[in-house]
Protein backbone atom coordinates (compact mmCIF):
# COMPACT_ATOMS: atom_id res chain seq x y z
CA UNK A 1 6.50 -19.50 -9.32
CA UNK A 2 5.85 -16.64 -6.59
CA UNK A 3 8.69 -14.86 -7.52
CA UNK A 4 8.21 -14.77 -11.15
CA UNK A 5 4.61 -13.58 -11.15
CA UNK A 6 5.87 -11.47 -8.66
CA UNK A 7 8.52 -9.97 -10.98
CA UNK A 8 6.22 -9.76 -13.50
CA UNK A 9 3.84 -8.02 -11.47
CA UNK A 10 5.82 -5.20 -10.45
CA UNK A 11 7.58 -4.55 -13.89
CA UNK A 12 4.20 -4.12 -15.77
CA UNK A 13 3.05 -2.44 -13.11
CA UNK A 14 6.25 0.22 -13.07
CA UNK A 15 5.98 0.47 -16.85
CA UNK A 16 2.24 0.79 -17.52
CA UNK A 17 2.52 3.13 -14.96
CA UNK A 18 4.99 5.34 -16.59
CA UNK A 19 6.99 5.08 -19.56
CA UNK A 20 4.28 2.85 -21.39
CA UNK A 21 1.39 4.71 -19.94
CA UNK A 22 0.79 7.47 -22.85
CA UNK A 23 1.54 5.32 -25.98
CA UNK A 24 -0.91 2.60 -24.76
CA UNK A 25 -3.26 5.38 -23.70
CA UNK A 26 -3.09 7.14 -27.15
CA UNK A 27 -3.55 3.71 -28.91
CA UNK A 28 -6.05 1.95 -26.85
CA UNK A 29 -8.12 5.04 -25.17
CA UNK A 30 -8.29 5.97 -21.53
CA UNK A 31 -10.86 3.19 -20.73
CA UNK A 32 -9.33 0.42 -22.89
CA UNK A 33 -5.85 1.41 -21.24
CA UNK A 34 -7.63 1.18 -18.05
CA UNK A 35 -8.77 -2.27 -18.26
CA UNK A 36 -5.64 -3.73 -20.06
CA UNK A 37 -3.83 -2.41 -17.02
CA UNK A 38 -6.38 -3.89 -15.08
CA UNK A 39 -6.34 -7.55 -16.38
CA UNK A 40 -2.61 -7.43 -16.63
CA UNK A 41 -2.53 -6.41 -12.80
CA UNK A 42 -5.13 -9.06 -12.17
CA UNK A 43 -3.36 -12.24 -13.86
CA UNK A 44 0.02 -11.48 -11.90
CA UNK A 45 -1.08 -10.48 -8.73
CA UNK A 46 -3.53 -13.44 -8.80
CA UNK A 47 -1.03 -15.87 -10.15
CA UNK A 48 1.37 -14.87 -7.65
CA UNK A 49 -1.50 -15.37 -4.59
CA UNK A 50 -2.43 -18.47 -6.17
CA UNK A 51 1.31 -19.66 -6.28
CA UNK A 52 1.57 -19.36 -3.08
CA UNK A 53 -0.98 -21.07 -1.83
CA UNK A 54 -0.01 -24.23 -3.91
CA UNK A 55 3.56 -24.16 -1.81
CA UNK A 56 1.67 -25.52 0.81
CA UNK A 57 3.26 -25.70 4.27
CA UNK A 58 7.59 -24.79 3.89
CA UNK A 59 10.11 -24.46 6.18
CA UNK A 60 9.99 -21.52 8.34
CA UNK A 61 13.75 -19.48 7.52
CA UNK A 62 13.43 -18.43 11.36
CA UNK A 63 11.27 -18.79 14.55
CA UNK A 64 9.48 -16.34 15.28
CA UNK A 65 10.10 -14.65 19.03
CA UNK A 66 7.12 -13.56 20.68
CA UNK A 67 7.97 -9.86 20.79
CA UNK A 68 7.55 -10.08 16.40
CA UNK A 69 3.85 -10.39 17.27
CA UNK A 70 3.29 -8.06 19.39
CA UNK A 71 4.89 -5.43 16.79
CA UNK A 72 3.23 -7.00 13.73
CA UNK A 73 0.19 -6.85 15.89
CA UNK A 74 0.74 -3.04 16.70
CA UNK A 75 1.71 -2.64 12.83
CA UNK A 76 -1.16 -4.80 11.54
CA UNK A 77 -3.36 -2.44 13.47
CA UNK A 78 -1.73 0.56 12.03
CA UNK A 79 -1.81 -0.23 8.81
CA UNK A 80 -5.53 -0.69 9.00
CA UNK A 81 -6.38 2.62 10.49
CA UNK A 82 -3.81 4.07 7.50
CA UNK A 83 -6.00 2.22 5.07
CA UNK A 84 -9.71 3.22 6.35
CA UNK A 85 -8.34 7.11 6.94
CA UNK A 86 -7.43 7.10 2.94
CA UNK A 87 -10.58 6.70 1.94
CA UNK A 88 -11.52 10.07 3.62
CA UNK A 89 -10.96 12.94 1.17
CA UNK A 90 -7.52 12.71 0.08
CA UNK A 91 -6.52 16.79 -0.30
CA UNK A 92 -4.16 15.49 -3.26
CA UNK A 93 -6.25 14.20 -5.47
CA UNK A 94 -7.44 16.88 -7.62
CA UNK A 95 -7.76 17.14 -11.30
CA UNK A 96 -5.36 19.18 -13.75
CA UNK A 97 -5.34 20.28 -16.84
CA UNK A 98 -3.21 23.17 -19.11
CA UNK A 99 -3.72 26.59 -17.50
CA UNK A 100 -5.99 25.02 -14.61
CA UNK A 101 -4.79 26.86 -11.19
CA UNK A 102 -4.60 24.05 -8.82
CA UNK A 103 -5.38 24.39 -5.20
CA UNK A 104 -4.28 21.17 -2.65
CA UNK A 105 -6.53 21.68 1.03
CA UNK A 106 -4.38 21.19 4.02
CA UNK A 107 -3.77 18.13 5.18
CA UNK A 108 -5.92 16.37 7.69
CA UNK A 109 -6.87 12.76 9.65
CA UNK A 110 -4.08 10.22 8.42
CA UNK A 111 -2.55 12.57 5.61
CA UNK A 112 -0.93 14.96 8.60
CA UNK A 113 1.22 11.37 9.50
CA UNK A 114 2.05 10.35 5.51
CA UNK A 115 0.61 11.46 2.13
CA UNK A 116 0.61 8.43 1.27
CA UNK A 117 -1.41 6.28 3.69
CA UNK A 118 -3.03 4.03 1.89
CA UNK A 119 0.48 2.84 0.68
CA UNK A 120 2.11 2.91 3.50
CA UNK A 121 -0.70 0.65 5.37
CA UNK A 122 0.28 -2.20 2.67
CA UNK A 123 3.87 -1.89 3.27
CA UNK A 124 3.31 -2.31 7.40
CA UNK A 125 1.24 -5.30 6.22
CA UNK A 126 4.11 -6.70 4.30
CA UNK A 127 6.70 -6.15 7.14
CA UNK A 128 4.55 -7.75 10.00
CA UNK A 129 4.23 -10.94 8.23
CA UNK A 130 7.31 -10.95 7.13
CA UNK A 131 8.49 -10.88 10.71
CA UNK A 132 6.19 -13.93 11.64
CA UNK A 133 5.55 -15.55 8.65
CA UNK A 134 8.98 -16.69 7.51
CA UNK A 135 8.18 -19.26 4.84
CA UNK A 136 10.19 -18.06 1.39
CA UNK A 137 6.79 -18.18 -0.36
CA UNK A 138 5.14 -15.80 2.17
CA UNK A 139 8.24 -13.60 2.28
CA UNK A 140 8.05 -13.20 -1.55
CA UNK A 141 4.87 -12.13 -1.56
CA UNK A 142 5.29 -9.83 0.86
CA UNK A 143 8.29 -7.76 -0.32
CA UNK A 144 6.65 -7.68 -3.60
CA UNK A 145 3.15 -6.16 -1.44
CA UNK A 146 6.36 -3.83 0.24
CA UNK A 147 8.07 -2.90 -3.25
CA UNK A 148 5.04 -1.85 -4.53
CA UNK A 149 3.82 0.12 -2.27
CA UNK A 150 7.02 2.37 -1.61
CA UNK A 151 8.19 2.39 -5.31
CA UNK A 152 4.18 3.21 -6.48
CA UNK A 153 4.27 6.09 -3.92
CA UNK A 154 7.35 7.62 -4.51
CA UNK A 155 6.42 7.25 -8.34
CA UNK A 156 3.48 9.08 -7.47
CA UNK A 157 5.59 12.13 -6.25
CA UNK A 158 7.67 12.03 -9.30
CA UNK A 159 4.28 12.03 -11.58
CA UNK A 160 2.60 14.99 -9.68
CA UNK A 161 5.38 17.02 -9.06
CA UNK A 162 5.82 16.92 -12.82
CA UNK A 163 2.01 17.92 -13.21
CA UNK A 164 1.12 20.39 -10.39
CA UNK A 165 4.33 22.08 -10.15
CA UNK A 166 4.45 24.71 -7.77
CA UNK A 167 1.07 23.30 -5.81
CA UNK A 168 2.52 20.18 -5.32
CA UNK A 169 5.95 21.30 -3.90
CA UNK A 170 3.34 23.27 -1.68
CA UNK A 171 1.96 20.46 -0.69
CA UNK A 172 5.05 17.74 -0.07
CA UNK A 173 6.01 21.37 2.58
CA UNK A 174 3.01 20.26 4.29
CA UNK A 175 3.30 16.62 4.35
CA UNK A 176 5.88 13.90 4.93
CA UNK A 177 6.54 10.64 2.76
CA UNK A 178 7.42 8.69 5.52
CA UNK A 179 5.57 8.27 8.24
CA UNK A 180 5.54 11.12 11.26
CA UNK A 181 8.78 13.05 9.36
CA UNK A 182 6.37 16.31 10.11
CA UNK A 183 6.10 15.55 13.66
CA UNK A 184 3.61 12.91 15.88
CA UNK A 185 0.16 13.39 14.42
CA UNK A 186 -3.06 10.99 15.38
CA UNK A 187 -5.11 9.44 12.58
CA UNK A 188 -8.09 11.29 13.76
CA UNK A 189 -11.61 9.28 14.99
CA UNK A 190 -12.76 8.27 11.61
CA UNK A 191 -9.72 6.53 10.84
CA UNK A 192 -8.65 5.19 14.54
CA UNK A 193 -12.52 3.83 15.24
CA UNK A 194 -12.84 2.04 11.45
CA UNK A 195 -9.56 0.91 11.35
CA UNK A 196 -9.35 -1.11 14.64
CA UNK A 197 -12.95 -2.11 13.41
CA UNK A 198 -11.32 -3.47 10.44
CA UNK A 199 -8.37 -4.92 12.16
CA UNK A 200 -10.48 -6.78 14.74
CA UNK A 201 -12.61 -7.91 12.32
CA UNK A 202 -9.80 -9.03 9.57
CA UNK A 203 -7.38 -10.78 12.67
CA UNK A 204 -10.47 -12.82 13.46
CA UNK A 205 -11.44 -14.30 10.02
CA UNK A 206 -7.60 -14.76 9.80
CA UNK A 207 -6.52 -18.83 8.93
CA UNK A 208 -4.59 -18.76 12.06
CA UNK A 209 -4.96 -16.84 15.61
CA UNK A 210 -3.27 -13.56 15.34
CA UNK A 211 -3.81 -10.10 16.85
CA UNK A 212 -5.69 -10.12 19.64
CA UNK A 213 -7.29 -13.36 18.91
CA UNK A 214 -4.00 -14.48 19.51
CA UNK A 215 -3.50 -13.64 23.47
CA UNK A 216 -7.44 -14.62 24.46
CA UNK A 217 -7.68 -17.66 22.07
């Protein structure tokens, strides 16, 4: 059941996204496109969540070693400070149009480590519970969460390159798709404060012990 809602989530995903996007748009209209990509989005993802919770309790596939949470810990945090920084003006996300001269800022805060840090705080999610959350249910879920996230970003580049041209090659000059490939950069305060906010808070309401709740519970 995960895995098919899964599937099903990322090919609708992949091919509203792109191939299907314009037809549907022309027929339907930018909002009603909008919200048939939203329910369709909603009805996978959710049946996939709520198919894994009704696998209850399975076999773990390995044990996990103690040093797997300390790194998901340290990538658990990560990802949150990626996450919180990516709401802070993203320099990429400007509007376009025929004969419009684009014009990307430089990058700044979390963008200077990835362009895509909102993306690539769901895919550390998905690896640090894969490391210490080996049921196949919970593994499912999370390489669809990590399949996502890396294909929708690199689809990204594939859709703005095609629409800012010579702005966005500008830009991906600037920036790196994976994380740190344009040397050690910090997240900057807003991102490092709110995001270890968010990760203290979001470990603690956590099912389970994990984080740092882990080590003082």
């Amino acid at each position: 059941m995960v895995a098919g809602f899964g599937a099903a989530f990322i090919a609708t995903h992949l091919l509203m996204s792109h191939p299907l996007r314009q037809p549907l748009a022309k027929r339907l209209g930018n909002a009603g496109f909008q919200a048939l990509y939203s329910v369709i989005a909603l009805v996978t993802f959710g049946g996939m969540v709520w198919a894994r919770k009704g696998a209850g309790p399975e076999p773990l596939l390995w044990q996990p070693q103690p040093w797997a949470w300390i790194v998901a810990a340290f990538l658990t945090w990560s990802a949150a400070m990626l996450l919180v920084g990516s709401f802070r003006r993203n320099p990429a996300m400007v509007t376009f149009g025929p004969g419009s001269e684009v014009k990307i800022g430089a990058p700044s805060g979390v963008f200077r480590i990835t362009r895509h840090p909102m993306m690539w705080g769901f895919a550390l999610w998905a690896i640090s519970h894969i490391l210490v959350h080996p049921e196949p249910s919970a593994i499912t879920l999370a390489l669809v969460v990590l399949i996502m996230a890396l294909a929708g970003s690199a689809g990204q580049d594939v859709k703005k390159r095609r629409h800012l041209g010579v702005a966005w090659e500008q830009w991906v000059a600037r920036t790196s798709f994976m994380p740190f490939g344009r040397g050690l950069h910090g997240p900057g305060a807003f991102a490092a404060v709110g995001g270890t906010l968010l990760w203290l808070g979001a470990t603690w309401l956590h099912p389970m012990p994990v984080g740092l709740w882990q080590w003082l519970a």
